[in-house]
PDB file of N, CA and C in Angstrom:
ATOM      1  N   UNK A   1    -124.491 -39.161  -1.004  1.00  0.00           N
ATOM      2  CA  UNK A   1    -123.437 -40.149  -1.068  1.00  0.00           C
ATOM      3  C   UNK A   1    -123.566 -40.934  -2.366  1.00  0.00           C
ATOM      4  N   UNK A   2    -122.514 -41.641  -3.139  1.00  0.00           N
ATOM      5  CA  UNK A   2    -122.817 -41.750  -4.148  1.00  0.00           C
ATOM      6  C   UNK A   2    -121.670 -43.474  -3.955  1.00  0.00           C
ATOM      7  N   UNK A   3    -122.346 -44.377  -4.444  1.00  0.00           N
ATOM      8  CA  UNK A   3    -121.929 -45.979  -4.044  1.00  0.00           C
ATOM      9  C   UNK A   3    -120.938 -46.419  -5.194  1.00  0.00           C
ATOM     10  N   UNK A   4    -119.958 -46.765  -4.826  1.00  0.00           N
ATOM     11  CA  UNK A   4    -118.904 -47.529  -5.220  1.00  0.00           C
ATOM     12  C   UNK A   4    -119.267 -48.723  -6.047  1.00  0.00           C
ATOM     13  N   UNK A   5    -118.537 -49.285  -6.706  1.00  0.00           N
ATOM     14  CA  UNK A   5    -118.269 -50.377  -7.732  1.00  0.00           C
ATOM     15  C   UNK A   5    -118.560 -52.040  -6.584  1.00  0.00           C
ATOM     16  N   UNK A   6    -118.118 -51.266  -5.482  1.00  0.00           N
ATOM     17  CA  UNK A   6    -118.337 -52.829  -4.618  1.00  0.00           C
ATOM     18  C   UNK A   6    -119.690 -52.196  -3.584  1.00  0.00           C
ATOM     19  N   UNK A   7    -120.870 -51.738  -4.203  1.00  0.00           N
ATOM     20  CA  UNK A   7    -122.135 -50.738  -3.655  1.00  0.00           C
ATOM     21  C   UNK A   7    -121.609 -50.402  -2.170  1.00  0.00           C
ATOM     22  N   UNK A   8    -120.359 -50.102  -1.578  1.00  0.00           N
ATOM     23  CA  UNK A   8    -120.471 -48.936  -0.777  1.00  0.00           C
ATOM     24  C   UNK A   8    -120.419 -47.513  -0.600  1.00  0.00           C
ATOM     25  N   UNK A   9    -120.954 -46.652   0.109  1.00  0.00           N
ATOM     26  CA  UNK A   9    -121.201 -45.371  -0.034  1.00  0.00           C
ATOM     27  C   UNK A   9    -119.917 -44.749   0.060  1.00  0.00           C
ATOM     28  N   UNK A  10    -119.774 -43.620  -1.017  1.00  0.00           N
ATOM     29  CA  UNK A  10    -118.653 -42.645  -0.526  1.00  0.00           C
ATOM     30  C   UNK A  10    -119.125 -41.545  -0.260  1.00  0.00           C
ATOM     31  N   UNK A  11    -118.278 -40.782   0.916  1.00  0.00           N
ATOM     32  CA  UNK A  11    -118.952 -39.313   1.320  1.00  0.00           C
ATOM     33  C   UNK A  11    -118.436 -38.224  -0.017  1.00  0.00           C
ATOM     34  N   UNK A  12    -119.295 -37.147   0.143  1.00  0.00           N
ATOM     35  CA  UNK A  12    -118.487 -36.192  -0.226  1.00  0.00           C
ATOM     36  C   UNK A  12    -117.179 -35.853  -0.122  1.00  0.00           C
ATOM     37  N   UNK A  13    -116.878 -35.418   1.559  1.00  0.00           N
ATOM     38  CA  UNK A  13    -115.741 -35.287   2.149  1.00  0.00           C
ATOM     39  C   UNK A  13    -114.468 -36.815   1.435  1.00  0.00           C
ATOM     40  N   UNK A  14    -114.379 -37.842   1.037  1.00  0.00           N
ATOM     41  CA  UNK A  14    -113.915 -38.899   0.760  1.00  0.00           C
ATOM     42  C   UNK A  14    -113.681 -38.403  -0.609  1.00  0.00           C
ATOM     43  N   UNK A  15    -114.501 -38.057  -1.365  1.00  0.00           N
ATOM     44  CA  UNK A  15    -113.857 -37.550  -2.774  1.00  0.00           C
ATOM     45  C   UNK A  15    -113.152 -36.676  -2.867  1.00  0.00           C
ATOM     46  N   UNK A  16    -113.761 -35.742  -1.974  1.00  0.00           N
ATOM     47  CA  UNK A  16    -113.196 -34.203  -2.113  1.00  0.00           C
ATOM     48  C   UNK A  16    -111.323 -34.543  -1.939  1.00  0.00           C
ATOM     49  N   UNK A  17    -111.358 -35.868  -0.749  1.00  0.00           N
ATOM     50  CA  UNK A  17    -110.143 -35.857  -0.145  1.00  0.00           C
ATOM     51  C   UNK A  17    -109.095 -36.298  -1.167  1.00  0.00           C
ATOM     52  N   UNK A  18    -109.727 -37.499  -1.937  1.00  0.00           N
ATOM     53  CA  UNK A  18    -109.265 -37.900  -3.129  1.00  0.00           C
ATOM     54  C   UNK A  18    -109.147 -37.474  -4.283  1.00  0.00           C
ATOM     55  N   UNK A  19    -109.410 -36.122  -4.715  1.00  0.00           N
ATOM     56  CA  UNK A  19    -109.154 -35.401  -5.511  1.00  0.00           C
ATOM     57  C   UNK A  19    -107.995 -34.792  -4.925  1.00  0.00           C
ATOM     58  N   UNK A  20    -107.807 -34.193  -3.970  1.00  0.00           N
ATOM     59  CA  UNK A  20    -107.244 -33.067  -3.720  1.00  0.00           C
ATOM     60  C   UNK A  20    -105.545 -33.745  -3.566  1.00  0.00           C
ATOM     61  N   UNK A  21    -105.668 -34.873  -2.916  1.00  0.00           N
ATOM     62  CA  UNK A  21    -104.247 -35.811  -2.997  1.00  0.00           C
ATOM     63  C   UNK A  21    -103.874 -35.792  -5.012  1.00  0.00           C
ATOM     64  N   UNK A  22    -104.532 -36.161  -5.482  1.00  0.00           N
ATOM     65  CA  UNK A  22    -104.560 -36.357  -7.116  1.00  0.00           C
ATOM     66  C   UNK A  22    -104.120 -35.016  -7.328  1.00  0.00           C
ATOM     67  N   UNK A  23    -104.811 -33.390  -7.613  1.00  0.00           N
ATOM     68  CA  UNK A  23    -103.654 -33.174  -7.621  1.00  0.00           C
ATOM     69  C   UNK A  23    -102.606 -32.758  -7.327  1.00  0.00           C
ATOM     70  N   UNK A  24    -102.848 -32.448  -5.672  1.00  0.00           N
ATOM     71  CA  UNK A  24    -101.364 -32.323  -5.127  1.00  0.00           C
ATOM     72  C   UNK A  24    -100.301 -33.291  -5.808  1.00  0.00           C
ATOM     73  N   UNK A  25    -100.307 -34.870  -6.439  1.00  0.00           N
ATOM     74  CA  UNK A  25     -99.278 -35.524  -6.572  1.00  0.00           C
ATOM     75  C   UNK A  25     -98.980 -35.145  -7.891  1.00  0.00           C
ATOM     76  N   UNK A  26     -99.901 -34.351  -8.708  1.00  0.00           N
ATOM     77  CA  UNK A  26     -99.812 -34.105 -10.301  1.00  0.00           C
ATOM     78  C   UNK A  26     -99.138 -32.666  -9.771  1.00  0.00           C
ATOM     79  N   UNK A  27     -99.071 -31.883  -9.054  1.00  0.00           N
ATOM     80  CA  UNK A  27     -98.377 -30.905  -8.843  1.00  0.00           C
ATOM     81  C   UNK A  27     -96.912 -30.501  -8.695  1.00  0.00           C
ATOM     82  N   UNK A  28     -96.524 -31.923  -7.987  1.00  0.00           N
ATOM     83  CA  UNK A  28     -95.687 -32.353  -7.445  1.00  0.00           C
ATOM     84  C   UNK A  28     -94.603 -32.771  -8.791  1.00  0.00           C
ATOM     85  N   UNK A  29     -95.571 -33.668  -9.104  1.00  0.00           N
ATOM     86  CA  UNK A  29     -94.847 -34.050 -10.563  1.00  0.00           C
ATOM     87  C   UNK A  29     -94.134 -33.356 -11.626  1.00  0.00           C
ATOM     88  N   UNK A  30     -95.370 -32.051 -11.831  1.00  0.00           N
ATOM     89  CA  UNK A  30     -95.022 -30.945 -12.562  1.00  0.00           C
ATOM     90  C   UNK A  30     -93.621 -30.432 -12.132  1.00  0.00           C
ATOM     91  N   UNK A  31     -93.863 -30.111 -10.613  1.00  0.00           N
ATOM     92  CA  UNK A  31     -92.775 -29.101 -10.036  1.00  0.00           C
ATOM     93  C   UNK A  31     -91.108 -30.050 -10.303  1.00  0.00           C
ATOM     94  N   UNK A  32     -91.426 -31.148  -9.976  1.00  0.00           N
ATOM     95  CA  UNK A  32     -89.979 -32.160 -10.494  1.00  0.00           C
ATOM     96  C   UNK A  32     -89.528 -32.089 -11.570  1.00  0.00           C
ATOM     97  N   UNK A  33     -90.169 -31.780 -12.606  1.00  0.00           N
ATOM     98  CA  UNK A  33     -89.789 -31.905 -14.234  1.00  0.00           C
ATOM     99  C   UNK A  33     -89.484 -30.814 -14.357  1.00  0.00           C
ATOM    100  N   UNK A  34     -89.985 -29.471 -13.924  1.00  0.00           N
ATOM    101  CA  UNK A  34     -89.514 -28.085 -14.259  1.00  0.00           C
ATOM    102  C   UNK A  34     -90.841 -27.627 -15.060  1.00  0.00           C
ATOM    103  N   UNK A  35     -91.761 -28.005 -14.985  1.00  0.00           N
ATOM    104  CA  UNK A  35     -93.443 -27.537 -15.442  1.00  0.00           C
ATOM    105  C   UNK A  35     -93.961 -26.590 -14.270  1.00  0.00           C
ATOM    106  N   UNK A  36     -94.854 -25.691 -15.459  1.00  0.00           N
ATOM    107  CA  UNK A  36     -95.164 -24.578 -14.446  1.00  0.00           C
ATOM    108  C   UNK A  36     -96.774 -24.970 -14.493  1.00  0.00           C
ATOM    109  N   UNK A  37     -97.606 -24.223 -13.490  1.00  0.00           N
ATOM    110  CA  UNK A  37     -99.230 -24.208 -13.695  1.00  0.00           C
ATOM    111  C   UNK A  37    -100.043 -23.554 -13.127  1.00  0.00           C
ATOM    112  N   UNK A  38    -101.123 -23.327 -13.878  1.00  0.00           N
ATOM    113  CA  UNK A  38    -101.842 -22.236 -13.640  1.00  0.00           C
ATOM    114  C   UNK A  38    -103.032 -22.504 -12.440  1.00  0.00           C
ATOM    115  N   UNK A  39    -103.195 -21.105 -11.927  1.00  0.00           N
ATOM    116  CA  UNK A  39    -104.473 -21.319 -10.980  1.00  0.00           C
ATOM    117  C   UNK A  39    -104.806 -20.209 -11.145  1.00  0.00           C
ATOM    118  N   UNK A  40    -106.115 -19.796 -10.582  1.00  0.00           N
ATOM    119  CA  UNK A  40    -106.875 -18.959 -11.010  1.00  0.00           C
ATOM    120  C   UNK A  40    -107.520 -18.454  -9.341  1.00  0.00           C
ATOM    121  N   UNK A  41    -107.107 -17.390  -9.141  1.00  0.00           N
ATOM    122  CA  UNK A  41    -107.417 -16.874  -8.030  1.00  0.00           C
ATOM    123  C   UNK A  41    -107.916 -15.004  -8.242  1.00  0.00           C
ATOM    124  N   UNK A  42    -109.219 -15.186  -7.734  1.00  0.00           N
ATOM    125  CA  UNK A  42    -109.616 -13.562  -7.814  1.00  0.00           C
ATOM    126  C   UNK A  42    -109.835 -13.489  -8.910  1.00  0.00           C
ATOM    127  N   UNK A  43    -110.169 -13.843  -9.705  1.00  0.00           N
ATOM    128  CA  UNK A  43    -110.624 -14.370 -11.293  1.00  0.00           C
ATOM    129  C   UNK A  43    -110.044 -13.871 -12.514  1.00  0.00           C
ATOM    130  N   UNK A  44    -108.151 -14.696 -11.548  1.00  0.00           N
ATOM    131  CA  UNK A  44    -107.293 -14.023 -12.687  1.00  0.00           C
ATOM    132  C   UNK A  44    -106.262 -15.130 -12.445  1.00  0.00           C
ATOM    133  N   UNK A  45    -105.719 -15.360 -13.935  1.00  0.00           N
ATOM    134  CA  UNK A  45    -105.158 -16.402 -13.677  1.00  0.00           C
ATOM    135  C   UNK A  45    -103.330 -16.210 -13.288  1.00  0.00           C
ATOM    136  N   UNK A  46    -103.135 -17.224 -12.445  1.00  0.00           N
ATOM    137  CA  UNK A  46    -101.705 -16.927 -11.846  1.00  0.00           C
ATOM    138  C   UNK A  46    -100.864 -18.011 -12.462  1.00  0.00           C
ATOM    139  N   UNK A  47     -99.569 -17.753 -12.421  1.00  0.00           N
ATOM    140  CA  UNK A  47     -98.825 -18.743 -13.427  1.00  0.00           C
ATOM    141  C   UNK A  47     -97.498 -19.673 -11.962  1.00  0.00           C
ATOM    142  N   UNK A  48     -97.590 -20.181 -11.722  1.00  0.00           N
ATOM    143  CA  UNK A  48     -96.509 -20.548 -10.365  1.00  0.00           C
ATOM    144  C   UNK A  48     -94.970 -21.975 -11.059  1.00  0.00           C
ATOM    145  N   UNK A  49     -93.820 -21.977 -10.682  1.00  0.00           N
ATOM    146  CA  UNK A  49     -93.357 -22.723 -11.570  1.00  0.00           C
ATOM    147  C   UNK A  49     -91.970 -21.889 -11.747  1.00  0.00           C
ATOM    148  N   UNK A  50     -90.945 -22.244 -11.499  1.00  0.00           N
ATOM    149  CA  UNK A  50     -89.580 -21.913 -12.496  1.00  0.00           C
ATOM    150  C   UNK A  50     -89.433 -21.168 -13.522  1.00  0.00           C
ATOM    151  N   UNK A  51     -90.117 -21.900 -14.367  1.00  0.00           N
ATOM    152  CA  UNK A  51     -90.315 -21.715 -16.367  1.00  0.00           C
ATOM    153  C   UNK A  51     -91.582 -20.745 -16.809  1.00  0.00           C
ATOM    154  N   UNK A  52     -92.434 -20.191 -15.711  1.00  0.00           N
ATOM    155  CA  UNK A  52     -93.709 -19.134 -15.797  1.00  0.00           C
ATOM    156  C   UNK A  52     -93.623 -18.584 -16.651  1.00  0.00           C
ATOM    157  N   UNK A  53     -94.763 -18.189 -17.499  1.00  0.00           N
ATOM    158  CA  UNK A  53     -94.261 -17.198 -18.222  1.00  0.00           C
ATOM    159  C   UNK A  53     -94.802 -15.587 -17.392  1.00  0.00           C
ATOM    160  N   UNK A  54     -94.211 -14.627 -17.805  1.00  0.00           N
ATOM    161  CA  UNK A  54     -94.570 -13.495 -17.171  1.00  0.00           C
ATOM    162  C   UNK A  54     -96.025 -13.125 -16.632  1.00  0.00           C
ATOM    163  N   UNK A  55     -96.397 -12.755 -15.858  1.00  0.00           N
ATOM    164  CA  UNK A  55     -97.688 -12.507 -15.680  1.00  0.00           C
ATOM    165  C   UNK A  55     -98.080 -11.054 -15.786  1.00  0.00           C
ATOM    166  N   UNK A  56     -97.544  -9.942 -16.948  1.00  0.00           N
ATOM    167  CA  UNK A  56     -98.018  -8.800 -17.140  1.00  0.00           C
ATOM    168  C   UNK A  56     -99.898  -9.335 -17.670  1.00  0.00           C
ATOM    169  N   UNK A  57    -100.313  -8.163 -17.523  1.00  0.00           N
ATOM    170  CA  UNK A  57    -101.506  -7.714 -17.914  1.00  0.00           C
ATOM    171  C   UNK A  57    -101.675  -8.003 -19.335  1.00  0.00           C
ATOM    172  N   UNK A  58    -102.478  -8.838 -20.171  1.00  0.00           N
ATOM    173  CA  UNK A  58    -102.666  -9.375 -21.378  1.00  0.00           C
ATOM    174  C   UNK A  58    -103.477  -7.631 -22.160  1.00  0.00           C
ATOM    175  N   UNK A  59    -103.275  -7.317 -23.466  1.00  0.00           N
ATOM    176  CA  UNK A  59    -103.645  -6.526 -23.773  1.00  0.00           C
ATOM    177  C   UNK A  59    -105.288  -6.567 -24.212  1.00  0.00           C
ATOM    178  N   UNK A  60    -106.421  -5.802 -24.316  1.00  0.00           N
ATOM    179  CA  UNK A  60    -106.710  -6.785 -25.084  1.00  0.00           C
ATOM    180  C   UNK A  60    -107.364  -7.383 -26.973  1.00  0.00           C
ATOM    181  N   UNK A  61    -107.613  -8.267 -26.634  1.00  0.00           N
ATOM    182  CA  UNK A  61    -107.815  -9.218 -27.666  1.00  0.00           C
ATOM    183  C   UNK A  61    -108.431  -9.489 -28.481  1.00  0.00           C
ATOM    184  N   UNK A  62    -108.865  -9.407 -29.752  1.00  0.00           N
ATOM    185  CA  UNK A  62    -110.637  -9.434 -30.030  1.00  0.00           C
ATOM    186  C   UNK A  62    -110.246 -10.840 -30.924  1.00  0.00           C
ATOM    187  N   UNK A  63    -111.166 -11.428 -30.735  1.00  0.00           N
ATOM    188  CA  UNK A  63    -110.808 -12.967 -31.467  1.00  0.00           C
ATOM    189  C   UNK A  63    -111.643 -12.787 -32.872  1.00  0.00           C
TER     190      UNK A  63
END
């Protein structure tokens, strides 16, 4: 547990919860304006959103 500004304890579960509202409401936000965003599932990234850009297979790349 890790103590607050006024030394009370917050749980894990209490952050976790408070993140996850944060960014559901930044999600939310996005989706109102017409912003798209990425997540990364199966360790590939997915594009979700109106305005996406395509999600073909990237060729690849040598930097």
């Amino acid at each position: 547990m890790t103590p607050n500004a006024d030394g009370q304890r917050i749980s894990a579960a209490t952050i976790l919860e408070s993140l996850s509202r944060a960014v559901e409401k930044e999600l939310e936000r996005k989706r109102k304006l017409g912003h798209y965003y990425v997540t990364y599932e199966n360790g590939a990234a997915r594009f979700h959103g109106d305005d996406a850009p395509c999600q073909e297979k990237p060729e690849d790349t040598q930097v």
